[in-house]
N, C-alpha and C. Protein backbone atom coordinates (compact mmCIF):
# COMPACT_ATOMS: atom_id res chain seq x y z
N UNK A 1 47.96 -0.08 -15.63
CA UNK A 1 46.75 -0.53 -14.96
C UNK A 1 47.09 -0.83 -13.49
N UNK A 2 46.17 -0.31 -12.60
CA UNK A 2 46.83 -0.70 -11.44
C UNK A 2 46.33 -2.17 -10.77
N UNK A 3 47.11 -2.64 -10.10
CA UNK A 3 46.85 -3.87 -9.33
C UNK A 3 45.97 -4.05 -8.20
N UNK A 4 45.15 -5.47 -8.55
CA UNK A 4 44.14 -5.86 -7.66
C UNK A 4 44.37 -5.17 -6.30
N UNK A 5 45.27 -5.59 -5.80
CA UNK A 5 45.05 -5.00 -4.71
C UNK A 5 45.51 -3.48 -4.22
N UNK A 6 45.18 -2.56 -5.46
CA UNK A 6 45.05 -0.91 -5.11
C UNK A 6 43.93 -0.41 -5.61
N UNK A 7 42.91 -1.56 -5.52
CA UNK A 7 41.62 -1.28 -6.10
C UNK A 7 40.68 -1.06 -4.96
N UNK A 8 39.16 -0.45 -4.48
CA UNK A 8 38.23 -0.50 -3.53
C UNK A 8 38.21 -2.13 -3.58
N UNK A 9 37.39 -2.46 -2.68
CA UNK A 9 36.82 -4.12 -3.68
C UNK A 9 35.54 -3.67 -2.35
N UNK A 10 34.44 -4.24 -2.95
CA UNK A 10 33.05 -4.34 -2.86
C UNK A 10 32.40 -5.05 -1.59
N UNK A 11 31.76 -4.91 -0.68
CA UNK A 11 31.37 -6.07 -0.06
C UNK A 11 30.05 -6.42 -0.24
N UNK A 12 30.48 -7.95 -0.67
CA UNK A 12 29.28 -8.81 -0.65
C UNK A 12 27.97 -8.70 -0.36
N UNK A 13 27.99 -8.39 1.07
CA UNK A 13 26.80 -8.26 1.75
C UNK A 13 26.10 -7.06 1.01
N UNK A 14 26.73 -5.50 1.71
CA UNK A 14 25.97 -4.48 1.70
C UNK A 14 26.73 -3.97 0.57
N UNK A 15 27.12 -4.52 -0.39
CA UNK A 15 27.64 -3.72 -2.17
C UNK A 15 28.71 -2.54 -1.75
N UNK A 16 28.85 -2.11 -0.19
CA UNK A 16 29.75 -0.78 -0.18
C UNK A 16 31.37 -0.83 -0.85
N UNK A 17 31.76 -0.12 -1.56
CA UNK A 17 33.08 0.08 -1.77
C UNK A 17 34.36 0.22 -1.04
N UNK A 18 34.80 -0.51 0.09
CA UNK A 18 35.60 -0.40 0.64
C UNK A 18 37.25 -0.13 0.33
N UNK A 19 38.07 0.42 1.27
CA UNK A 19 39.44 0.89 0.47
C UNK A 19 40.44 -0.70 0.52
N UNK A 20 41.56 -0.41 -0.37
CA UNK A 20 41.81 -1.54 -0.45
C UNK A 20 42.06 -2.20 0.89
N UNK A 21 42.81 -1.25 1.89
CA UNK A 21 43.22 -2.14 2.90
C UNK A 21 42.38 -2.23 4.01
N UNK A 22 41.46 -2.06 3.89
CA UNK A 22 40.45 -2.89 5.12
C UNK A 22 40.50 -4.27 4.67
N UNK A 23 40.18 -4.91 6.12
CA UNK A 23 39.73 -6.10 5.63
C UNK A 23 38.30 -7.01 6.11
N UNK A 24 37.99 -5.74 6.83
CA UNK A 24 36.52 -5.82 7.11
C UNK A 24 35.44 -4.68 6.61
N UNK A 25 34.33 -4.60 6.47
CA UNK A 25 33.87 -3.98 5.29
C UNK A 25 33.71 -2.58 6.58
N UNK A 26 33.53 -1.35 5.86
CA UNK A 26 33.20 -0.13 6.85
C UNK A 26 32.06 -0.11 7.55
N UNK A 27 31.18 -0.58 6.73
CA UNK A 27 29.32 -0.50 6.89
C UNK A 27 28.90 -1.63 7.56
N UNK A 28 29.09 -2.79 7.57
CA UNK A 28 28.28 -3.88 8.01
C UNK A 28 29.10 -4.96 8.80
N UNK A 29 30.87 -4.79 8.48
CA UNK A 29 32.00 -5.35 9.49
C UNK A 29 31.77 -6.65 9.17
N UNK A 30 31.01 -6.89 7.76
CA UNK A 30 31.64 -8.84 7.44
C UNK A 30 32.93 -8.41 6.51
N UNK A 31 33.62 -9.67 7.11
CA UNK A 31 35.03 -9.85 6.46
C UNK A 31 34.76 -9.65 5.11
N UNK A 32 36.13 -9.55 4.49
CA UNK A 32 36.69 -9.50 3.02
C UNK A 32 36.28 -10.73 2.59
N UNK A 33 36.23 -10.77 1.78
CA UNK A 33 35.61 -12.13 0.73
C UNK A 33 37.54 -12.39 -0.33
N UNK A 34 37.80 -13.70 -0.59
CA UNK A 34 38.93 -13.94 -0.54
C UNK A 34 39.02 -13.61 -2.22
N UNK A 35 39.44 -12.98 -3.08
CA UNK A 35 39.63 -12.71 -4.38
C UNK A 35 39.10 -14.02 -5.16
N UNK A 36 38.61 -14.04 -6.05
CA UNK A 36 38.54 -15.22 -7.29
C UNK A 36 38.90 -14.78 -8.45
N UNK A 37 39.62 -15.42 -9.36
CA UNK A 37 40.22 -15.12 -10.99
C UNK A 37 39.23 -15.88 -11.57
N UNK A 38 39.14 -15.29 -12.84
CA UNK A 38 37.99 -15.30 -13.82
C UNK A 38 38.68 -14.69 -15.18
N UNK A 39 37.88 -15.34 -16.13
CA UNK A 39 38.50 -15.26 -17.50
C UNK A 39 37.36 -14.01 -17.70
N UNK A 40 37.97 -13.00 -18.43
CA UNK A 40 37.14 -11.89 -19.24
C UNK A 40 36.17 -12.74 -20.50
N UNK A 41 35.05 -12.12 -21.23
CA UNK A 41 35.02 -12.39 -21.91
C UNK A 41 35.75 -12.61 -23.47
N UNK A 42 36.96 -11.78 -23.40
CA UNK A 42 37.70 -11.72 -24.43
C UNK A 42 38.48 -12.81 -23.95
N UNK A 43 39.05 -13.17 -23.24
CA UNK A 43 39.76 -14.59 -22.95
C UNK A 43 41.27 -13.25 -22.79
N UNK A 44 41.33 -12.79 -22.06
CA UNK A 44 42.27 -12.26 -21.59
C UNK A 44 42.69 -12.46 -20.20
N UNK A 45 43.55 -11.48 -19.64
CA UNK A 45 43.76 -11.78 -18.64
C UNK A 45 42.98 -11.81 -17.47
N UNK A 46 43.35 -13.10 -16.42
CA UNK A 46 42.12 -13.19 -15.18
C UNK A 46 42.03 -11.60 -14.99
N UNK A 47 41.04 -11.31 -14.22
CA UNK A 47 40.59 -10.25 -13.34
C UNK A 47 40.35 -10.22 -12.24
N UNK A 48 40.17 -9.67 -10.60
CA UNK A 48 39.15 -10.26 -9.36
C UNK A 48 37.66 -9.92 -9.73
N UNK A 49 37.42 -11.09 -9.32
CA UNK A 49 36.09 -11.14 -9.14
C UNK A 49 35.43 -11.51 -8.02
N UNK A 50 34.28 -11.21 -7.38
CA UNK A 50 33.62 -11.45 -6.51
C UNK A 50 33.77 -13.03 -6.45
N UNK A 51 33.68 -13.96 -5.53
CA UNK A 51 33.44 -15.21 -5.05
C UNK A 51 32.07 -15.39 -4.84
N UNK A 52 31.75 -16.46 -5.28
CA UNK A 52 30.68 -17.43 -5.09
C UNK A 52 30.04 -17.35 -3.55
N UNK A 53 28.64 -17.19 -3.14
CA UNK A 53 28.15 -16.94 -2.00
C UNK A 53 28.90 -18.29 -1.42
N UNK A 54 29.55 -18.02 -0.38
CA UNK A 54 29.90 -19.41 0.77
C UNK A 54 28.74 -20.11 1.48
N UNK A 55 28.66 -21.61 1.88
CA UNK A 55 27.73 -22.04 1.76
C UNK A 55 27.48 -21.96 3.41
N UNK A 56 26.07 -21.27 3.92
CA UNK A 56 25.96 -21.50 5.45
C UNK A 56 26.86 -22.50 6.04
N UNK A 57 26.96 -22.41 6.94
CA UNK A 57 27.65 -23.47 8.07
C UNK A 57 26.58 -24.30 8.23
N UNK A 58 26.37 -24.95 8.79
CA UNK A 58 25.37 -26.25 8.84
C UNK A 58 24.99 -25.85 10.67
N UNK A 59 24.25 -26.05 10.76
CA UNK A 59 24.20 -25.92 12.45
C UNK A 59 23.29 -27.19 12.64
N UNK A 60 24.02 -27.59 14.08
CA UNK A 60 23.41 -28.93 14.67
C UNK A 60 21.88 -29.10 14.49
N UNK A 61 21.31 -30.17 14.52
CA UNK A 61 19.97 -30.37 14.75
C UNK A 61 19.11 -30.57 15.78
N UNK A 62 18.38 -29.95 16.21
CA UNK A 62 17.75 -29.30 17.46
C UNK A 62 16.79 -30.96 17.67
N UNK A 63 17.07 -31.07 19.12
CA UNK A 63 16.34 -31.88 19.89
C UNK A 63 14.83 -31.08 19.85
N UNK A 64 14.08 -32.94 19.45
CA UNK A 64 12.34 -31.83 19.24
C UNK A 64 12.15 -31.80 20.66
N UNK A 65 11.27 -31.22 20.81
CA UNK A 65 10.89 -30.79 22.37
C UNK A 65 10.00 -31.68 23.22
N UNK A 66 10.45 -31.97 24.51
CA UNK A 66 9.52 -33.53 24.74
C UNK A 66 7.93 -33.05 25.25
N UNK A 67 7.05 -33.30 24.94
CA UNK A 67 5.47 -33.28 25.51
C UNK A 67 5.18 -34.24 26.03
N UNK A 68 4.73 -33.21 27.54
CA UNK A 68 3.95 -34.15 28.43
C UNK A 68 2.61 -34.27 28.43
N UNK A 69 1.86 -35.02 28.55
CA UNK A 69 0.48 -34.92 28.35
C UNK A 69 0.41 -34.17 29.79
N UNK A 70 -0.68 -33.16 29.72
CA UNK A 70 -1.35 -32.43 30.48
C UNK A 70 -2.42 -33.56 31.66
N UNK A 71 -2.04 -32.82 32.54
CA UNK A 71 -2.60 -33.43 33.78
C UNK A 71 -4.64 -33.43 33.36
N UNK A 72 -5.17 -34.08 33.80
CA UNK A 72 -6.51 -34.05 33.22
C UNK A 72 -7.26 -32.76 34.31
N UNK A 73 -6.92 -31.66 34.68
CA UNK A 73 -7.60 -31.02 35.56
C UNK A 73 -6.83 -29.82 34.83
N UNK A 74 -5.64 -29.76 34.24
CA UNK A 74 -5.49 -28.52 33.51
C UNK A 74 -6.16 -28.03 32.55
N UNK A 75 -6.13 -26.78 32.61
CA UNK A 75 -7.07 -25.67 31.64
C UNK A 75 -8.59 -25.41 31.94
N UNK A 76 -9.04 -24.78 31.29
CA UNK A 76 -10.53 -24.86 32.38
C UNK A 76 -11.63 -24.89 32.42
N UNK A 77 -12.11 -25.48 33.41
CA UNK A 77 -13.59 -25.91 33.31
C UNK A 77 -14.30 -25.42 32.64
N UNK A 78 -15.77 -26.01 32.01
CA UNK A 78 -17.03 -25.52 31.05
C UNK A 78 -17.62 -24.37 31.77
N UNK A 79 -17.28 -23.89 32.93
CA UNK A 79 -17.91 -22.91 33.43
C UNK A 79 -16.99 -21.98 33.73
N UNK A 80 -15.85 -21.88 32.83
CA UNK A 80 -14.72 -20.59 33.17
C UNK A 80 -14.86 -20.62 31.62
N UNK A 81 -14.41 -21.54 30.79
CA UNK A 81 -14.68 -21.00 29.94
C UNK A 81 -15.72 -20.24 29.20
N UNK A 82 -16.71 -20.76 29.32
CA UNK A 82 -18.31 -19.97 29.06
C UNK A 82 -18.31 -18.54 29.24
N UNK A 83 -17.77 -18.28 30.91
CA UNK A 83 -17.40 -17.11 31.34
C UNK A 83 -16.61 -16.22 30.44
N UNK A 84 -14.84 -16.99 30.03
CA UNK A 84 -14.27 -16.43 29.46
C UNK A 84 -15.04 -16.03 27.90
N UNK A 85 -15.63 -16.71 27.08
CA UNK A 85 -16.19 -16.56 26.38
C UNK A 85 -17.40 -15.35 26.02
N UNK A 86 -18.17 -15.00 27.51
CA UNK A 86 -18.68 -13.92 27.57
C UNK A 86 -18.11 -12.84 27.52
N UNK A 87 -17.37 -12.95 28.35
CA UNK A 87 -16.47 -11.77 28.41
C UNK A 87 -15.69 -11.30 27.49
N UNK A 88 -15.21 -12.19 26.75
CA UNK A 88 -14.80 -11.54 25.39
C UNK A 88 -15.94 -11.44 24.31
N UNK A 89 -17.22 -11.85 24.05
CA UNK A 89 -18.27 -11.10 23.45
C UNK A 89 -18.45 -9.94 23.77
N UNK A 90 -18.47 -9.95 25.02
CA UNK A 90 -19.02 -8.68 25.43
C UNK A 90 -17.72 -7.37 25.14
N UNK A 91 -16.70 -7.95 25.38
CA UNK A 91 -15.64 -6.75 24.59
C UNK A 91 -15.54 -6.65 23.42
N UNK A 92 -16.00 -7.61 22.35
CA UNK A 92 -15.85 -7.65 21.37
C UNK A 92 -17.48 -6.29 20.50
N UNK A 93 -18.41 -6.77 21.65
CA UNK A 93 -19.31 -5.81 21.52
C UNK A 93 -19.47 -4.10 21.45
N UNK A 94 -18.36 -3.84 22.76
CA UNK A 94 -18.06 -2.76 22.99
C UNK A 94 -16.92 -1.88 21.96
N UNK A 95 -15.98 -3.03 21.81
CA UNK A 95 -15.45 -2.19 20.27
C UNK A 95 -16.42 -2.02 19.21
N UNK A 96 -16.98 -3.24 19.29
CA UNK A 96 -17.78 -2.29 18.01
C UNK A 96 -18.73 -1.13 17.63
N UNK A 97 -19.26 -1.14 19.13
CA UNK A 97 -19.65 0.04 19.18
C UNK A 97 -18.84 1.43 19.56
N UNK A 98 -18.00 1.50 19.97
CA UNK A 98 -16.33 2.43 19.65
C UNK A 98 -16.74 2.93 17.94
N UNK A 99 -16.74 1.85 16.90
CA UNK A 99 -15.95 1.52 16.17
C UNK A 99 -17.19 2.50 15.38
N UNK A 100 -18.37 2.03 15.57
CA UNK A 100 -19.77 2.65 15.19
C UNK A 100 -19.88 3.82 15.61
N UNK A 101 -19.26 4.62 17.27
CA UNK A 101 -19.36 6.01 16.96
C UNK A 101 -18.12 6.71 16.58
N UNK A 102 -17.24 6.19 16.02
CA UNK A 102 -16.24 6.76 15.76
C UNK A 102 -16.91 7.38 14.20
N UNK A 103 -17.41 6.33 13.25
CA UNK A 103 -17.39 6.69 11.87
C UNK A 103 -18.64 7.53 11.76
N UNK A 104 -19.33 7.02 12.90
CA UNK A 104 -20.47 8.26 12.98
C UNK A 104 -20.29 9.87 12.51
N UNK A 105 -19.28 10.00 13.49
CA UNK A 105 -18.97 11.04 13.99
C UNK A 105 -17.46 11.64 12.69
N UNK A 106 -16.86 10.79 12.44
CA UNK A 106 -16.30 11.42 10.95
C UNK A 106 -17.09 11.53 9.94
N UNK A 107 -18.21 10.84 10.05
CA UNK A 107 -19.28 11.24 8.85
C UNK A 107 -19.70 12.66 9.46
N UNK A 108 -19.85 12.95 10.40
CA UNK A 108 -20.65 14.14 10.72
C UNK A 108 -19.67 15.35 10.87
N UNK A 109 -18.60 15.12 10.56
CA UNK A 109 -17.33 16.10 10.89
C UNK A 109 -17.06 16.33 9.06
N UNK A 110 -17.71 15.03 8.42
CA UNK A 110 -17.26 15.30 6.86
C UNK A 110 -18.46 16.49 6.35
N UNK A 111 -19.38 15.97 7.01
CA UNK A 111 -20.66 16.99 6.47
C UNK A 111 -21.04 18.56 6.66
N UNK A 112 -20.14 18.23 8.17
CA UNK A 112 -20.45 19.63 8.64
C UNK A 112 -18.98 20.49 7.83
N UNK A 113 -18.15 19.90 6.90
CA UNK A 113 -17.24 20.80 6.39
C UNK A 113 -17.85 20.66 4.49
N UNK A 114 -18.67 20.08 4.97
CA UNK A 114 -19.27 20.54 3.30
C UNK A 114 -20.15 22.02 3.10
């Protein structure tokens, strides 16, 4: 039988079969995962086995972000917005009428091939 280490062994990540002596995987370049022994079910001899997923690293905890209250003159007036508000009706209008001769007109492209 040959020995663990003249075997492929697997990587973790992306399952590829790597040769024994890499020690970074071919496909995806995460390291080798460190062998683990494990009892067969017959209670024979250990075998390698894959290792247990390693547990993230922990990364610091992010400062929440400070808010300033907004100056009372930012954002904009009842009469820009209103504006803005038209103005996007009114585009919102115009797609739909896009939208109305588009299917028009595949209805009339379906009929005229009947």
């Amino acid at each position: 039988m040959a020995a663990a280490g003249d075997l492929p062994w697997q990587c973790m990540t992306c399952t590829l079969l790597n040769p024994p002596s890499a020690t970074r995987c071919d496909a995806c370049e995460n390291p080798r995962a460190s062998p683990v022994l494990r009892l067969d079910a017959g209670g024979g001899e250990g075998a390698e086995a894959p290792p247990a997923a390693a547990p993230a690293p922990k990364a610091a905890p992010k400062a929440a972000p400070v808010i300033t209250p907004a100056a009372p003159t930012a954002g904009l007036s009842q009469a820009e917005r209103r504006a803005h508000e038209q103005e996007m009706a009114a585009k919102r209008h115009k797609k739909e009428e896009e939208k109305k001769k588009i299917l028009e007109q595949a209805e009339a492209d379906r009929k005229a091939r009947m």
